[in-house]
C-alpha atoms as a PDB file:
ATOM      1  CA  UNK A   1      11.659   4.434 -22.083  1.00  0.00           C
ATOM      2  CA  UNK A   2      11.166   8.130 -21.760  1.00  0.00           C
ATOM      3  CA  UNK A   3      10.950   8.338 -17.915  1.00  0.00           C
ATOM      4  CA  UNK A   4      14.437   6.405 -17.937  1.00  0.00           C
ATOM      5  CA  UNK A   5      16.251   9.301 -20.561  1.00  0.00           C
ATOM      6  CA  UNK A   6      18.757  12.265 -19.299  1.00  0.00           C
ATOM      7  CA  UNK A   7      16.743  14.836 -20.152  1.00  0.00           C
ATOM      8  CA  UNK A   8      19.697  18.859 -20.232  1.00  0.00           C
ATOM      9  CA  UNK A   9      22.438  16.175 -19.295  1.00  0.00           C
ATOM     10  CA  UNK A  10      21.762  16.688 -15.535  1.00  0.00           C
ATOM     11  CA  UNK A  11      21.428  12.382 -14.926  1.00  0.00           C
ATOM     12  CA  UNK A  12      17.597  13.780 -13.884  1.00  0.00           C
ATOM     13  CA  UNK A  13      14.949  14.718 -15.973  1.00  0.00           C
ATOM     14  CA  UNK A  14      15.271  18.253 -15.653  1.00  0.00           C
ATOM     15  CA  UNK A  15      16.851  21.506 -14.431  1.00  0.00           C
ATOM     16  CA  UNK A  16      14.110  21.106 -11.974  1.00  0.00           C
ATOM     17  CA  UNK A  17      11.365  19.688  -9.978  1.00  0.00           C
ATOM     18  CA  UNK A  18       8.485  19.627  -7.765  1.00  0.00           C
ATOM     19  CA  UNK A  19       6.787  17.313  -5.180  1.00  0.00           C
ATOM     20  CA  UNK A  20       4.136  17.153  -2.469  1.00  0.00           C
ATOM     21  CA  UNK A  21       4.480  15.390   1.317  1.00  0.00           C
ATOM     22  CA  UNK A  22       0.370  15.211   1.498  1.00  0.00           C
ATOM     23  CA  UNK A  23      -1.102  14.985   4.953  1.00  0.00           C
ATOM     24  CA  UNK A  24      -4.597  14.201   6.040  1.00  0.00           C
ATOM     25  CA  UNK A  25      -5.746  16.082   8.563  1.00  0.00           C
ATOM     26  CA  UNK A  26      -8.557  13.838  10.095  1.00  0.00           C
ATOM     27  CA  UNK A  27      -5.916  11.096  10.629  1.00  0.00           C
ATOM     28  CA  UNK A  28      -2.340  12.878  10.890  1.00  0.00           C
ATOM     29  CA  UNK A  29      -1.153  10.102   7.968  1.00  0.00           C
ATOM     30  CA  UNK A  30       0.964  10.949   4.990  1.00  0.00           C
ATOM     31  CA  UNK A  31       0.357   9.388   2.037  1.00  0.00           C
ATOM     32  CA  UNK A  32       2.968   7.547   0.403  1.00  0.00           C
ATOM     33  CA  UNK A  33       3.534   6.410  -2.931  1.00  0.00           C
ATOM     34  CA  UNK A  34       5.254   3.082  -4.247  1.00  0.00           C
ATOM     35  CA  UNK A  35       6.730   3.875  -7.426  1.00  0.00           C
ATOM     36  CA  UNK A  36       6.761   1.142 -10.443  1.00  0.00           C
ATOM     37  CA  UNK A  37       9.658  -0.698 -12.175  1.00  0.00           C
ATOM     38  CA  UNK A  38       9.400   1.325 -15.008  1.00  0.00           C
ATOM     39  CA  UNK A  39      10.523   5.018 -13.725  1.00  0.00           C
ATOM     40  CA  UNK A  40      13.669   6.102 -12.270  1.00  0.00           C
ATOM     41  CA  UNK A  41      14.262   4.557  -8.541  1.00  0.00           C
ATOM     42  CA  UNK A  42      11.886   2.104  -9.302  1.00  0.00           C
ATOM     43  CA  UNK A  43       9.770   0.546  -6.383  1.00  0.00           C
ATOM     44  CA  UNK A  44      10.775   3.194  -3.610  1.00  0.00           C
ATOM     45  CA  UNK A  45       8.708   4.731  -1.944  1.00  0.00           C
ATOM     46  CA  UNK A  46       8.250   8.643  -1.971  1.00  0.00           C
ATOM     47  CA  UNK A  47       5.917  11.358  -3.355  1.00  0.00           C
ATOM     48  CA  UNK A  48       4.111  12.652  -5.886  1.00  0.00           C
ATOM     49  CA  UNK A  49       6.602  15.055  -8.263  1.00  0.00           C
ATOM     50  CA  UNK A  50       7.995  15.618 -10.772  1.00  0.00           C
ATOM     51  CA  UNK A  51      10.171  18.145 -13.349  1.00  0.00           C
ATOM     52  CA  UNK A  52       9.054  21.479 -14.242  1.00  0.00           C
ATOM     53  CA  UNK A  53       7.776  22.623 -17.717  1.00  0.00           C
ATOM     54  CA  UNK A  54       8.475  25.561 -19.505  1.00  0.00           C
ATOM     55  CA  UNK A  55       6.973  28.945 -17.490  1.00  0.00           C
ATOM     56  CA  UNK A  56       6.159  27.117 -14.314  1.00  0.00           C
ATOM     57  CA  UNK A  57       6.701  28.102 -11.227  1.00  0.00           C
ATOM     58  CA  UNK A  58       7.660  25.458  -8.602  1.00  0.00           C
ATOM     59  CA  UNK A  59       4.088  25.858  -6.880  1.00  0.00           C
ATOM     60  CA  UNK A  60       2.283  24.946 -10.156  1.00  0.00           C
ATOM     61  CA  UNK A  61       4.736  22.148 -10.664  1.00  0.00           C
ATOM     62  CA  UNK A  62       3.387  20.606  -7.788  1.00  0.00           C
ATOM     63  CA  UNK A  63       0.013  21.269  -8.118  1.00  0.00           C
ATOM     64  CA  UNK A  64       0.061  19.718 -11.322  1.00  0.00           C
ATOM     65  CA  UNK A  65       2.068  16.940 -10.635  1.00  0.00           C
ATOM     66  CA  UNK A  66      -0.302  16.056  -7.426  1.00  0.00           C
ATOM     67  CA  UNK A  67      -3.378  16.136 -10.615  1.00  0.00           C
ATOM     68  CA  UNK A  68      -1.491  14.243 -12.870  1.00  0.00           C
ATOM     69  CA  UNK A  69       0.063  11.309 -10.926  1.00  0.00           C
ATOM     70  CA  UNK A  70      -3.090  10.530  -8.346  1.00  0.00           C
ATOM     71  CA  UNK A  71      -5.407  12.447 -10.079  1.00  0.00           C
ATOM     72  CA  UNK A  72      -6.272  14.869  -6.777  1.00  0.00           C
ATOM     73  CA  UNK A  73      -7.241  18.182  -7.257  1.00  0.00           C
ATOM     74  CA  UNK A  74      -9.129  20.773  -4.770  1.00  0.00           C
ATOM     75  CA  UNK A  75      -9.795  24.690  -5.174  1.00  0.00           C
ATOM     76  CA  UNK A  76      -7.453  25.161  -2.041  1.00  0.00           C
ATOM     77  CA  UNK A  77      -4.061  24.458  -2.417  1.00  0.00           C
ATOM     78  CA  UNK A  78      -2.017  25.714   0.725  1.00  0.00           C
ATOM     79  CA  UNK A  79       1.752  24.468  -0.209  1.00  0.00           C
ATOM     80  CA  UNK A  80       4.089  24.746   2.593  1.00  0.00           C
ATOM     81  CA  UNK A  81       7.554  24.978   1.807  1.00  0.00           C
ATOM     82  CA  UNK A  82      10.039  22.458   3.124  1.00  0.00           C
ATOM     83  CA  UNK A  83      13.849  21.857   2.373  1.00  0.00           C
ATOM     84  CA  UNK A  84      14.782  22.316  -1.059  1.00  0.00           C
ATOM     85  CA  UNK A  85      17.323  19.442  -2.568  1.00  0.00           C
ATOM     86  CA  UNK A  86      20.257  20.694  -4.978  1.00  0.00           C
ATOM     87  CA  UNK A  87      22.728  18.739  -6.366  1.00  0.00           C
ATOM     88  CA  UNK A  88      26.483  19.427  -5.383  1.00  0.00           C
ATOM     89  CA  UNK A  89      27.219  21.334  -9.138  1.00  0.00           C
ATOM     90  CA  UNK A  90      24.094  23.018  -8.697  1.00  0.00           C
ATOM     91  CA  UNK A  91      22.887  22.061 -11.829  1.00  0.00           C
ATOM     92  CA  UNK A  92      19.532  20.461 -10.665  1.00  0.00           C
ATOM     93  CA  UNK A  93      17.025  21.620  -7.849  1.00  0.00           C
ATOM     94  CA  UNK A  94      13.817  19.794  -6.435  1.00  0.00           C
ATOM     95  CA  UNK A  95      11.193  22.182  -4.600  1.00  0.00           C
ATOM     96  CA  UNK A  96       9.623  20.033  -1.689  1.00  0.00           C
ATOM     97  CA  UNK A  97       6.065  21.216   0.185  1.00  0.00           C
ATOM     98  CA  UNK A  98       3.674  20.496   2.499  1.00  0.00           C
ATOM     99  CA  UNK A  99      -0.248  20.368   1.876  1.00  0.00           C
ATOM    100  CA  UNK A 100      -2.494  19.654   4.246  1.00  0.00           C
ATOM    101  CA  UNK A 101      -6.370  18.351   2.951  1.00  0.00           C
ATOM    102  CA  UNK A 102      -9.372  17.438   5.051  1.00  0.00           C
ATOM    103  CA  UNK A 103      -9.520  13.832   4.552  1.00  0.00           C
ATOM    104  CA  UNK A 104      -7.499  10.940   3.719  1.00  0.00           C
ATOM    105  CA  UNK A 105      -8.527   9.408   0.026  1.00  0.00           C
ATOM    106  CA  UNK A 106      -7.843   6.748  -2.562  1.00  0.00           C
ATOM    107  CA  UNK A 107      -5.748   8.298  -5.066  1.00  0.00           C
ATOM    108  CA  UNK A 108      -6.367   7.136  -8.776  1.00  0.00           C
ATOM    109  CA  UNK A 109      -2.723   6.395  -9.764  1.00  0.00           C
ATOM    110  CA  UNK A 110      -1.076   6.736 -13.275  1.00  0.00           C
ATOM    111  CA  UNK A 111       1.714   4.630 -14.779  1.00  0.00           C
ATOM    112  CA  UNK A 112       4.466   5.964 -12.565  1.00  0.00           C
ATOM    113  CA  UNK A 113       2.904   4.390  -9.558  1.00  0.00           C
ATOM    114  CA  UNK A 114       2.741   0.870  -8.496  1.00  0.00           C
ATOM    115  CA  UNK A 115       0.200   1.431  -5.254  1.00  0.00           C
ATOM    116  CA  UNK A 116      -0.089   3.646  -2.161  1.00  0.00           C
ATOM    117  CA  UNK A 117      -0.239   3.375   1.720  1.00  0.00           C
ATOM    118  CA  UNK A 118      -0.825   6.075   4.276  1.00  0.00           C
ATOM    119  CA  UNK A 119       1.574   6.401   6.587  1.00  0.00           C
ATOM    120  CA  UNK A 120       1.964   7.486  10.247  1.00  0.00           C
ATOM    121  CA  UNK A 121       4.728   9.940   9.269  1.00  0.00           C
ATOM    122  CA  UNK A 122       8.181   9.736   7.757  1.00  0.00           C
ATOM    123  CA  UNK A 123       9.029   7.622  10.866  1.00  0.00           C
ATOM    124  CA  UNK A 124       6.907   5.339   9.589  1.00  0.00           C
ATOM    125  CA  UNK A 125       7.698   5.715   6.248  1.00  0.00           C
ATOM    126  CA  UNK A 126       8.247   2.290   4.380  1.00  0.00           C
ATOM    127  CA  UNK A 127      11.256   0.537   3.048  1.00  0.00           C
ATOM    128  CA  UNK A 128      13.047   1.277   0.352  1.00  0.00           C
ATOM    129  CA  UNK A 129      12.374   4.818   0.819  1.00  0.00           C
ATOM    130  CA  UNK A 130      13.248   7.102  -2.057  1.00  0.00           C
ATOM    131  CA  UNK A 131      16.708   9.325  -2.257  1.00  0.00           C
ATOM    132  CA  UNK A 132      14.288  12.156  -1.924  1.00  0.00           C
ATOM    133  CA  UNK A 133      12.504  11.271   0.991  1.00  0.00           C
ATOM    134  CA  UNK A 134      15.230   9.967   2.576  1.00  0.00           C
ATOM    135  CA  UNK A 135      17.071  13.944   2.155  1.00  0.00           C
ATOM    136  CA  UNK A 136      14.122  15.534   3.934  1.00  0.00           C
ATOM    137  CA  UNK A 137      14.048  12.614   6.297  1.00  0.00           C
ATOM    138  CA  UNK A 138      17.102  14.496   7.673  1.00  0.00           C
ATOM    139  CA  UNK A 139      16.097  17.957   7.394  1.00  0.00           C
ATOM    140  CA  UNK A 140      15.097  18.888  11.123  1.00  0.00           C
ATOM    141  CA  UNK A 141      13.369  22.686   9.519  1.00  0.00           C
ATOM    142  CA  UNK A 142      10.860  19.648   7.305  1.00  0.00           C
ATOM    143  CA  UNK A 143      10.418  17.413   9.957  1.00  0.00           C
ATOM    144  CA  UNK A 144       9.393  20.180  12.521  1.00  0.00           C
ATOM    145  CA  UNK A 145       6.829  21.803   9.836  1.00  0.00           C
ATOM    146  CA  UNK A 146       5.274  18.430   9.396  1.00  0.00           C
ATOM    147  CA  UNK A 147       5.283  17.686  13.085  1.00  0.00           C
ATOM    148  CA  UNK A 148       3.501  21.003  13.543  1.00  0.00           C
ATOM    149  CA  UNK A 149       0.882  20.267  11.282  1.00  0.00           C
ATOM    150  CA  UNK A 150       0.532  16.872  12.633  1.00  0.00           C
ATOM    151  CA  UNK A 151       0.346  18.384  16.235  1.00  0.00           C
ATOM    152  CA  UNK A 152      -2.391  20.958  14.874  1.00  0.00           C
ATOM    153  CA  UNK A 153      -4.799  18.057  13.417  1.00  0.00           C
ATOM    154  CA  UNK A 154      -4.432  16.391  16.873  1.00  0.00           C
ATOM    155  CA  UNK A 155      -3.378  13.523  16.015  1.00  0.00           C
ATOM    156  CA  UNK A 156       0.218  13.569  17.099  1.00  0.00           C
ATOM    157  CA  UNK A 157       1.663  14.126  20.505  1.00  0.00           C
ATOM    158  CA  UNK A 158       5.468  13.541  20.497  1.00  0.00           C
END
């Protein structure tokens, strides 16, 4: 299967990568994505991402990523930056941001996705939890911007 292969013999599928923490502003919630048996870390839970084509820069990655995996798109894109993950060698790199929209919504999910929840924050973030998620789970710079944001929607007070 083609999400399964070693794509420039990093054991990923790319040099590098992309993904989105989205939270809804009207509820403080992140939305969280369970991913299927058929992609790499199958049935964890984490984010929508993925690698980088040719010219892109990480921003667009996860813009397009965000389009292509639950099929959300708005003229406003405001990506926060949060910690970036690199491998030990170096070799591969995934870009991680923050975007805040207006409303929580049903994403329309692609193949790479099994089914969704919102979540009260990555606290709350279900079980098995993706490598990914569970790196920025310890990054206190990604939890305090998402915090922030939470405490700015007013709809979280610790």
């Amino acid at each position: 299967m083609a999400e399964l292969e070693d794509i420039d013999g990093t054991g990923k599928w790319g040099r590098e990568g992309a993904g989105v923490y989205i939270l809804a502003r009207d509820t403080g919630r992140i939305l969280a994505l369970k991913r299927s048996a058929n992609v790499r870390s199958p049935r964890t839970w984490g984010i929508p991402g993925g690698k980088m084509e040719d010219g892109e820069t990480p921003e667009q990655t996860a813009v397009r990523e965000v389009f292509e995996e639950i099929r959300y798109r708005s003229k406003v894109f405001d990506l926060r930056p949060l910690v970036q993950f690199k491998t030990e060698d170096g070799v591969f790199k995934f870009n991680n941001f923050l975007v805040v929209v207006d409303k929580e919504f049903v994403p329309g999910l692609d193949h790479e996705t099994e089914t969704f929840k919102w979540v009260n924050g990555l606290e709350d973030w279900p079980e098995p939890s993706h490598h990914g998620v569970r790196f920025l789970r310890r990054d206190t710079n990604s939890q305090t911007v998402i915090k922030s944001e939470r405490v700015s929607c007013g709809t979280y007070a610790g």
